[in-house]
C-alpha atoms as a PDB file:
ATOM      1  CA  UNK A   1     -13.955   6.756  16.749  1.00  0.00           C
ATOM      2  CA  UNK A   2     -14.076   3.669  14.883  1.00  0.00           C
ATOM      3  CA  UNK A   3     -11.316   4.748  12.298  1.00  0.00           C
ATOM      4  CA  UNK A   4      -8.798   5.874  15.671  1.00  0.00           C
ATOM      5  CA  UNK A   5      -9.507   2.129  17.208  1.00  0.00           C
ATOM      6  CA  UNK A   6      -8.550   0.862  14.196  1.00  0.00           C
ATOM      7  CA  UNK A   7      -5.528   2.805  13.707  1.00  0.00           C
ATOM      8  CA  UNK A   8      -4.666   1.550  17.706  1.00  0.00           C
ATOM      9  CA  UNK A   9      -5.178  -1.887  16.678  1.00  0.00           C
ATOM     10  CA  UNK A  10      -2.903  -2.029  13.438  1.00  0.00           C
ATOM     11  CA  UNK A  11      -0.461   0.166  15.635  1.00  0.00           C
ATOM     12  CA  UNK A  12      -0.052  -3.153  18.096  1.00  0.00           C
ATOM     13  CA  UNK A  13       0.039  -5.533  15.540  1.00  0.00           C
ATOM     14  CA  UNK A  14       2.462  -3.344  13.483  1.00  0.00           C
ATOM     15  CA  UNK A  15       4.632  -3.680  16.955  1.00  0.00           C
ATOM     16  CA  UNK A  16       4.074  -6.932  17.990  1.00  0.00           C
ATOM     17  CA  UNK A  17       5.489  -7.979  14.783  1.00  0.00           C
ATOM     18  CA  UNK A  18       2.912  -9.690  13.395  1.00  0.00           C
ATOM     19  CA  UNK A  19       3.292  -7.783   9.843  1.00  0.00           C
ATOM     20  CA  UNK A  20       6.927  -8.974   9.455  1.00  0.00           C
ATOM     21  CA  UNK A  21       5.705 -12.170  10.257  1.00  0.00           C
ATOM     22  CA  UNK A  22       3.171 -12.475   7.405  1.00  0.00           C
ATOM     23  CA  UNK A  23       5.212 -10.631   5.120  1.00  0.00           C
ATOM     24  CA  UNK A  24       7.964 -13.645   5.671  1.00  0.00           C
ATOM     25  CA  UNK A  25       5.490 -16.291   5.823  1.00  0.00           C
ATOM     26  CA  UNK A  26       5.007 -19.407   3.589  1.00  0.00           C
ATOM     27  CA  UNK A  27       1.753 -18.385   3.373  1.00  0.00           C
ATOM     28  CA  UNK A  28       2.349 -14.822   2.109  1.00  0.00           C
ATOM     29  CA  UNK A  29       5.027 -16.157  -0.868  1.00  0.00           C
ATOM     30  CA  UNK A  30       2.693 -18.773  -2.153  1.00  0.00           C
ATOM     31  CA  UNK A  31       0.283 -16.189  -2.806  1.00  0.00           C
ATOM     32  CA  UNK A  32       0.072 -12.886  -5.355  1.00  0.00           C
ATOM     33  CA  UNK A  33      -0.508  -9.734  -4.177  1.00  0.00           C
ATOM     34  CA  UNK A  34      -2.706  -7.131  -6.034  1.00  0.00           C
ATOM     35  CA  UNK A  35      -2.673  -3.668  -5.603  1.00  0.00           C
ATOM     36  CA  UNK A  36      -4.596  -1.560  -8.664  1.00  0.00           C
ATOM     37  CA  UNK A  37      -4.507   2.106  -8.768  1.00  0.00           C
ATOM     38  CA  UNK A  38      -7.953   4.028 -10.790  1.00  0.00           C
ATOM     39  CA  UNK A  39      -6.095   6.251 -12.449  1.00  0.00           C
ATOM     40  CA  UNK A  40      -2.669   8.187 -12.477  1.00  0.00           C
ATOM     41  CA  UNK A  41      -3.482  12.102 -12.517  1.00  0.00           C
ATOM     42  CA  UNK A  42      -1.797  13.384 -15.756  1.00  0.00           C
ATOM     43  CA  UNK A  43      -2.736  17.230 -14.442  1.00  0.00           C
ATOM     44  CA  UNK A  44      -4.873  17.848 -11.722  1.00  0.00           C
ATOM     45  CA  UNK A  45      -7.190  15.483 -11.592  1.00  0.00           C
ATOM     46  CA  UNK A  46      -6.283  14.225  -8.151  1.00  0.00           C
ATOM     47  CA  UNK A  47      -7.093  17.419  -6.672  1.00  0.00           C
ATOM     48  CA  UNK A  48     -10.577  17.140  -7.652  1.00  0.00           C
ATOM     49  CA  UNK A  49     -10.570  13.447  -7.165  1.00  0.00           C
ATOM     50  CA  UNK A  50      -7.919  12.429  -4.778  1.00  0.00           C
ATOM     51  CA  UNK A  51      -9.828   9.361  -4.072  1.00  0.00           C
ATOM     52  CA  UNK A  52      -9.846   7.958  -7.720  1.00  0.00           C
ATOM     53  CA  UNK A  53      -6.404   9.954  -9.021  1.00  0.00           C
ATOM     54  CA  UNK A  54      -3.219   9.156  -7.374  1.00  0.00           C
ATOM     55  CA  UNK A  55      -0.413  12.330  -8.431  1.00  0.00           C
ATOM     56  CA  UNK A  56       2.493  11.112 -10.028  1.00  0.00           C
ATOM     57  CA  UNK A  57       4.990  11.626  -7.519  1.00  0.00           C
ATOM     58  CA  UNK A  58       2.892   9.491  -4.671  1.00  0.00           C
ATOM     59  CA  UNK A  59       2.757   6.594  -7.222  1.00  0.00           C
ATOM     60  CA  UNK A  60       5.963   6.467  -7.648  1.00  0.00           C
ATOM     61  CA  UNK A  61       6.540   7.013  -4.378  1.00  0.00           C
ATOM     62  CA  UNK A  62       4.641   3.825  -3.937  1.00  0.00           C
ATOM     63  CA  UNK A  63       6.188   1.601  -6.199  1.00  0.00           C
ATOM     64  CA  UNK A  64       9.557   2.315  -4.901  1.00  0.00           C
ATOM     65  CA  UNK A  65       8.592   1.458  -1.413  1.00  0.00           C
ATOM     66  CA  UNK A  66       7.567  -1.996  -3.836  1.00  0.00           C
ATOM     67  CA  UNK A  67      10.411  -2.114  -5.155  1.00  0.00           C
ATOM     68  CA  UNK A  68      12.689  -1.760  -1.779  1.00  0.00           C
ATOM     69  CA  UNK A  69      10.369  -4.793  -0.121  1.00  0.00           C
ATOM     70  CA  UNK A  70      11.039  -6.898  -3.490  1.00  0.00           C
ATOM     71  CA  UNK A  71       7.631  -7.408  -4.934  1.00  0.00           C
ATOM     72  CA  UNK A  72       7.108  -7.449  -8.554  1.00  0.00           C
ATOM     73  CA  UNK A  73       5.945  -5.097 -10.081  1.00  0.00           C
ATOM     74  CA  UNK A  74       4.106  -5.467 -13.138  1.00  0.00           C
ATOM     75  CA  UNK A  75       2.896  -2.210 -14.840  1.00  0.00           C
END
């Protein structure tokens, strides 16, 4: 229940526009983003362990969406 009213809530933000506005803002450019990944499955570990190993393909998946907003990537 929780998890679906916060789902709602990003949802109406996500609409309003108030993501496009942060991701534009002063405030977001003078700042560096994070993002750190566990691990990168080389086989199957992210079936066992989806929520440590990310598969290959969803990575990359990931950093192209990166890419497309122009972040840097560093690897």
């Amino acid at each position: 229940m929780l998890r679906n009213a916060k789902l709602a809530a990003l949802n109406i933000l996500r609409s309003a526009g108030a993501f496009e506005a942060v991701a534009n803002s002063k405030w977001r450019h003078d700042r560096p983003l994070i993002l750190c990944y566990q691990g990168t499955a080389l086989e199957n570990e992210h079936q066992w362990r989806p929520a440590i190993y990310l598969a290959p393909n969803v990575r990359e998946q990931r950093l192209q969406t990166l890419r497309a907003r122009a972040y840097s990537i560093l690897r």
